[in-house]
PDB file of N, CA and C in Angstrom:
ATOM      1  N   UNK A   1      35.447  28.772  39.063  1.00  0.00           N
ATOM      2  CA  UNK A   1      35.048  27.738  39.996  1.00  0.00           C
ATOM      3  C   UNK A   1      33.607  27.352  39.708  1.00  0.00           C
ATOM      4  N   UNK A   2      33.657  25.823  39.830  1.00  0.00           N
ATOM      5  CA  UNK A   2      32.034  25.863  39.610  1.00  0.00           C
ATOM      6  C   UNK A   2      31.206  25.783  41.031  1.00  0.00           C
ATOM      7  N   UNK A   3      29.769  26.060  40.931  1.00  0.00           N
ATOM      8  CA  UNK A   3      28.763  26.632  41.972  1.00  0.00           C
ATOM      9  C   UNK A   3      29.109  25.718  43.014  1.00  0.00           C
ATOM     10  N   UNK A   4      29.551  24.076  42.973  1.00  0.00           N
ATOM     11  CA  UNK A   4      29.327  23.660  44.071  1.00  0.00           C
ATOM     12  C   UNK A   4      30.728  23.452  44.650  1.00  0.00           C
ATOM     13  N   UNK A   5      31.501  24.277  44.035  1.00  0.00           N
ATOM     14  CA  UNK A   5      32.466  24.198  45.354  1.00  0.00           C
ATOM     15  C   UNK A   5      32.445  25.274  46.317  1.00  0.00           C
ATOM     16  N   UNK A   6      31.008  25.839  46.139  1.00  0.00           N
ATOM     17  CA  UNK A   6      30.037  26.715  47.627  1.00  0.00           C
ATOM     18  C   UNK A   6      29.279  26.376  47.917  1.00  0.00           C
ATOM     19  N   UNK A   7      29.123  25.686  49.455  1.00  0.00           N
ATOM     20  CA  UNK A   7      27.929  25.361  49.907  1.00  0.00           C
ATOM     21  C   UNK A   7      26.563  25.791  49.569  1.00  0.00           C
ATOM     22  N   UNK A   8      25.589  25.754  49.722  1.00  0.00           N
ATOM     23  CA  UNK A   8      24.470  26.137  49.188  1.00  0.00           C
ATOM     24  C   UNK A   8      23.862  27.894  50.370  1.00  0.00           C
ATOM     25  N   UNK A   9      24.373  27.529  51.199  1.00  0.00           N
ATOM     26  CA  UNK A   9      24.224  28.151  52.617  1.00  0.00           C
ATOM     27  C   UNK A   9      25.468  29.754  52.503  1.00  0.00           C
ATOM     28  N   UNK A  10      26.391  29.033  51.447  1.00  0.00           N
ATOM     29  CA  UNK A  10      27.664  30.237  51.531  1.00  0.00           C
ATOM     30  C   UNK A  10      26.752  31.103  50.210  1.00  0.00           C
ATOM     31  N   UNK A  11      26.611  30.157  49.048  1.00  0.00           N
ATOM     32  CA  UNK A  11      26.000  31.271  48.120  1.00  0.00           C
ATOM     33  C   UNK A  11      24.913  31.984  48.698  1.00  0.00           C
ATOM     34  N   UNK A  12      24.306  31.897  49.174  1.00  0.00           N
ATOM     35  CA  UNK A  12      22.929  32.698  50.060  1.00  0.00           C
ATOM     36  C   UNK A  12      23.819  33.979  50.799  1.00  0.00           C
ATOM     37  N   UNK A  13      24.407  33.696  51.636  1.00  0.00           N
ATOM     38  CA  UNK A  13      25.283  34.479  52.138  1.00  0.00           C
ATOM     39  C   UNK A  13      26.135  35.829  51.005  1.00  0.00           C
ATOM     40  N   UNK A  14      26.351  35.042  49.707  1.00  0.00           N
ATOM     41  CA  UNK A  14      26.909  36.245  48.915  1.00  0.00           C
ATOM     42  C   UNK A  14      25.759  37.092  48.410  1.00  0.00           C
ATOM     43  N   UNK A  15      24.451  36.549  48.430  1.00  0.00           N
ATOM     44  CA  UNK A  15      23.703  37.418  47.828  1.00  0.00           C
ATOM     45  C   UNK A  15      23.084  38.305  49.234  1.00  0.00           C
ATOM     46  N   UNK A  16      23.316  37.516  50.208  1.00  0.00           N
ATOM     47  CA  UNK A  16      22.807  38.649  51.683  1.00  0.00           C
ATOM     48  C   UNK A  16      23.842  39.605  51.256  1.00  0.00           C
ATOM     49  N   UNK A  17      24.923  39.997  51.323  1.00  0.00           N
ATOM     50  CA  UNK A  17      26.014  40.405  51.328  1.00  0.00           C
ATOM     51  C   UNK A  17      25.449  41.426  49.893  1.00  0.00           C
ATOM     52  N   UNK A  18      25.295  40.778  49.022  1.00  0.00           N
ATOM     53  CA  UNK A  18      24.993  42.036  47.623  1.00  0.00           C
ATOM     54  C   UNK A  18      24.322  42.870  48.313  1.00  0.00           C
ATOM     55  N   UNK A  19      22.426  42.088  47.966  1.00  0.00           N
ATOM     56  CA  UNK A  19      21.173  42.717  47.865  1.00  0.00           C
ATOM     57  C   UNK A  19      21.312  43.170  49.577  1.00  0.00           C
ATOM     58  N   UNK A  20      21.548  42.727  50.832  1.00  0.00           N
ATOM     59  CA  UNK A  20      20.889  43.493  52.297  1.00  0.00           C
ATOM     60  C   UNK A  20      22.112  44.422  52.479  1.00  0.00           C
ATOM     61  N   UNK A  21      23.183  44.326  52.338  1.00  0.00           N
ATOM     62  CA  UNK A  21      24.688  45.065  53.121  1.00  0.00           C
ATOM     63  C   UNK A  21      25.090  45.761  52.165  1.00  0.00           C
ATOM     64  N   UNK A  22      25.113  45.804  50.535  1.00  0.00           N
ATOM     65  CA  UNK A  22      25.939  46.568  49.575  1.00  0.00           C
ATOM     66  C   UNK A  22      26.492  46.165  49.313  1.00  0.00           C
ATOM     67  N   UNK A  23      27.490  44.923  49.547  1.00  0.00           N
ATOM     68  CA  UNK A  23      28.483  44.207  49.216  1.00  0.00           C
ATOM     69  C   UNK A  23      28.675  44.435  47.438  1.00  0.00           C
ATOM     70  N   UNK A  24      29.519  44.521  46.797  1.00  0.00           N
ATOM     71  CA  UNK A  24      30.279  44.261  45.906  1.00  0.00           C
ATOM     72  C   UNK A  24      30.314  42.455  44.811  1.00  0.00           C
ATOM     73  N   UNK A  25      30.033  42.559  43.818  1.00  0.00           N
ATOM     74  CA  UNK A  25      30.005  40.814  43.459  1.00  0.00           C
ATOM     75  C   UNK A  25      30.756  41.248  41.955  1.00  0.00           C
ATOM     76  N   UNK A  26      31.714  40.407  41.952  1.00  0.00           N
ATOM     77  CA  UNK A  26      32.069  40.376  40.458  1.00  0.00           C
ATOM     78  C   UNK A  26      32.870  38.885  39.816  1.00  0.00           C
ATOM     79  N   UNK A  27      31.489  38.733  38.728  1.00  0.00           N
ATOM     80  CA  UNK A  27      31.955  37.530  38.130  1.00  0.00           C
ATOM     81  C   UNK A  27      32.386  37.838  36.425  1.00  0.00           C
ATOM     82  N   UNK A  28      33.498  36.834  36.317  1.00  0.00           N
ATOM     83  CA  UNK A  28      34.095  37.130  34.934  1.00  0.00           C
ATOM     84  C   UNK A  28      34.153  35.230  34.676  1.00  0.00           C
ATOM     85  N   UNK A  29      34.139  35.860  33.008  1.00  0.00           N
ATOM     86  CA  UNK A  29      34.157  34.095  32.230  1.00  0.00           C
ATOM     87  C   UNK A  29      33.761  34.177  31.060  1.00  0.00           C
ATOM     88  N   UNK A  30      33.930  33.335  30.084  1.00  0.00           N
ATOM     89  CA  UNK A  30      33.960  33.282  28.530  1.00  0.00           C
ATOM     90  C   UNK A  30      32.382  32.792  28.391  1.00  0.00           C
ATOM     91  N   UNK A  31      32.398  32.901  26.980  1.00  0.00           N
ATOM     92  CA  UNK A  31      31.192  32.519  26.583  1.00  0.00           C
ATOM     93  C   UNK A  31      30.575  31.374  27.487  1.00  0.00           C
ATOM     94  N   UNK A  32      30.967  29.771  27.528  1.00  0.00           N
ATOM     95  CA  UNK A  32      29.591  29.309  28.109  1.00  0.00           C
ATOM     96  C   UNK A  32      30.396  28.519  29.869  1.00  0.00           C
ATOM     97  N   UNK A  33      31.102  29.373  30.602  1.00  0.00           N
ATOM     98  CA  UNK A  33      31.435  29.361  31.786  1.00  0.00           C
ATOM     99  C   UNK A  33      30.501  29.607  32.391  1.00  0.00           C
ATOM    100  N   UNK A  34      29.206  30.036  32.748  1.00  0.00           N
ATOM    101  CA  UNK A  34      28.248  30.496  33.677  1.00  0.00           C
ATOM    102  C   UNK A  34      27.665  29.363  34.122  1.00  0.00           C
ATOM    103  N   UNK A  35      27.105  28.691  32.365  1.00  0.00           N
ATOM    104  CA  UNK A  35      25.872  27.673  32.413  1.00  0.00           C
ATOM    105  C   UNK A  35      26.610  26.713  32.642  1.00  0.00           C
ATOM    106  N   UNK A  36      27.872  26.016  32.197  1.00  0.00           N
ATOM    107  CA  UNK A  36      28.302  24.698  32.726  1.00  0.00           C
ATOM    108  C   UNK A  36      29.101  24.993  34.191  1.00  0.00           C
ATOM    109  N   UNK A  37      29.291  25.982  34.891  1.00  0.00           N
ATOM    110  CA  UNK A  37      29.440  26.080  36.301  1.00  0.00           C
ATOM    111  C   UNK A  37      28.310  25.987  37.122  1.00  0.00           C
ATOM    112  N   UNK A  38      27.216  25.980  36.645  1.00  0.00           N
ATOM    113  CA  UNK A  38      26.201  25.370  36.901  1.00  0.00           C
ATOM    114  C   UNK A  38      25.194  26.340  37.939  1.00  0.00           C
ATOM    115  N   UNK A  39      25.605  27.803  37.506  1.00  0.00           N
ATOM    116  CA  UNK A  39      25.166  29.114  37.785  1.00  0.00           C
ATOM    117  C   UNK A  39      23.992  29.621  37.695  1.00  0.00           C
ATOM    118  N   UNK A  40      22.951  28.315  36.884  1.00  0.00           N
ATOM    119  CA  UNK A  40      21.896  29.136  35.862  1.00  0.00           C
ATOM    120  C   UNK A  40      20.511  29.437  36.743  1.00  0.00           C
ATOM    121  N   UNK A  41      20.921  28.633  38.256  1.00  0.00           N
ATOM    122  CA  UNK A  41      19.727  29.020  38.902  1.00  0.00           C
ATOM    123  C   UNK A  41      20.463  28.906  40.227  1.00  0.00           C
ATOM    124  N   UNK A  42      19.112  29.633  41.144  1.00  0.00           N
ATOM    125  CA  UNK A  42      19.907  29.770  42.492  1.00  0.00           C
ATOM    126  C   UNK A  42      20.118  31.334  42.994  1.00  0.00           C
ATOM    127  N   UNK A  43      20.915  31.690  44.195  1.00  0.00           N
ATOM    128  CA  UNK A  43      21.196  32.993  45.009  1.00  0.00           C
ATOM    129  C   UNK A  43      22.332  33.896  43.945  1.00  0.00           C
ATOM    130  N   UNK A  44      22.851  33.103  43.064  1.00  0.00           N
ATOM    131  CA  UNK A  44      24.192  33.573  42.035  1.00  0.00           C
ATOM    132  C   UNK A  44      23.443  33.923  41.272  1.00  0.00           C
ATOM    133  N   UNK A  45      22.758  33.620  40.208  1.00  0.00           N
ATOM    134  CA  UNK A  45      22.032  33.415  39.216  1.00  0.00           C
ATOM    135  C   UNK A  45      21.156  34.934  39.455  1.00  0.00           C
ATOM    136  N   UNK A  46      20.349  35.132  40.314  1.00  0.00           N
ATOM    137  CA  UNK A  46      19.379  36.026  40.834  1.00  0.00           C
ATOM    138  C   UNK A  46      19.866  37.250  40.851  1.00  0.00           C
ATOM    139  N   UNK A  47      21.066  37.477  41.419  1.00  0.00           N
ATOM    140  CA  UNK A  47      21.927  37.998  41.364  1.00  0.00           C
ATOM    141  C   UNK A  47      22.898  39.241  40.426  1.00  0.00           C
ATOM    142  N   UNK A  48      22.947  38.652  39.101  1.00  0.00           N
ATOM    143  CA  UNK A  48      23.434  38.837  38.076  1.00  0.00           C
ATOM    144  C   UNK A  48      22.185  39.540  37.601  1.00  0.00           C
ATOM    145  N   UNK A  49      23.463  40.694  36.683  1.00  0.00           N
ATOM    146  CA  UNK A  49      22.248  41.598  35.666  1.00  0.00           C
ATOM    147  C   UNK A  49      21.376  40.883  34.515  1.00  0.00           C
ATOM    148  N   UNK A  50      22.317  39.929  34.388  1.00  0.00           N
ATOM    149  CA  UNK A  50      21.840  38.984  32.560  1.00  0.00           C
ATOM    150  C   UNK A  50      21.371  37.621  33.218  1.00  0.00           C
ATOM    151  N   UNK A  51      20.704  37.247  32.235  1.00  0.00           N
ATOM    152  CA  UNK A  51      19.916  36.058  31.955  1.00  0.00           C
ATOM    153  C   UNK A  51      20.772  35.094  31.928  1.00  0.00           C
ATOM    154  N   UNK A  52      20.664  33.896  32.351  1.00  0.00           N
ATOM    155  CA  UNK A  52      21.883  32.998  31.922  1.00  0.00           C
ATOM    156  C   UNK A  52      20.907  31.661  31.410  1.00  0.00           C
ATOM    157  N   UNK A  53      21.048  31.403  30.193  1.00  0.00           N
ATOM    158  CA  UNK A  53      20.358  30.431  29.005  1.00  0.00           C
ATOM    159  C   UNK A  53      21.062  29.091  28.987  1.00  0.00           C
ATOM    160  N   UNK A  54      20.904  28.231  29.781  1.00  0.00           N
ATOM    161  CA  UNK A  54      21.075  26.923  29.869  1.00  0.00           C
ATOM    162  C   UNK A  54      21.233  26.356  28.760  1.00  0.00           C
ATOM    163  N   UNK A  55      20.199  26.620  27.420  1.00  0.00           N
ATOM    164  CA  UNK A  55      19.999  25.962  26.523  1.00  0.00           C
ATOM    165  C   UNK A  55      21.199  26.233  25.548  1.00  0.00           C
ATOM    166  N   UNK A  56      21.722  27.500  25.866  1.00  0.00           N
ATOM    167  CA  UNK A  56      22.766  27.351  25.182  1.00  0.00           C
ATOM    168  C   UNK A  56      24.480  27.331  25.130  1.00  0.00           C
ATOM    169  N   UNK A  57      24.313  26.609  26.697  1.00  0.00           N
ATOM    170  CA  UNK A  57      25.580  26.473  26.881  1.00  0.00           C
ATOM    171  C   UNK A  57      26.550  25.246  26.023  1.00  0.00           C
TER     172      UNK A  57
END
């Protein structure tokens, strides 16, 4: 799915949910699914262990 079929207000919410409560996050996807879901910045983005490189999606 790409980022904006989550409000901006719901992704905030998944990262309250990681980083304040423990919550659980798991994202899967091929090589350049991150950067054209449009992941590369933001509460998702922050989130994630890896870097996500725009430039080379």
């Amino acid at each position: 799915m790409e980022a904006s079929a989550f409000a901006p207000s719901k992704r905030r919410l998944m990262e309250t949910f990681v980083r304040k409560r423990g919550g659980g996050f798991l994202m899967m996807g091929g090589r350049k699914t991150f950067s054209e879901g449009v992941y590369v910045t933001g509460p998702i983005a922050d989130m994630l262990p890896v870097y996500l490189d725009a430039s080379r999606a």
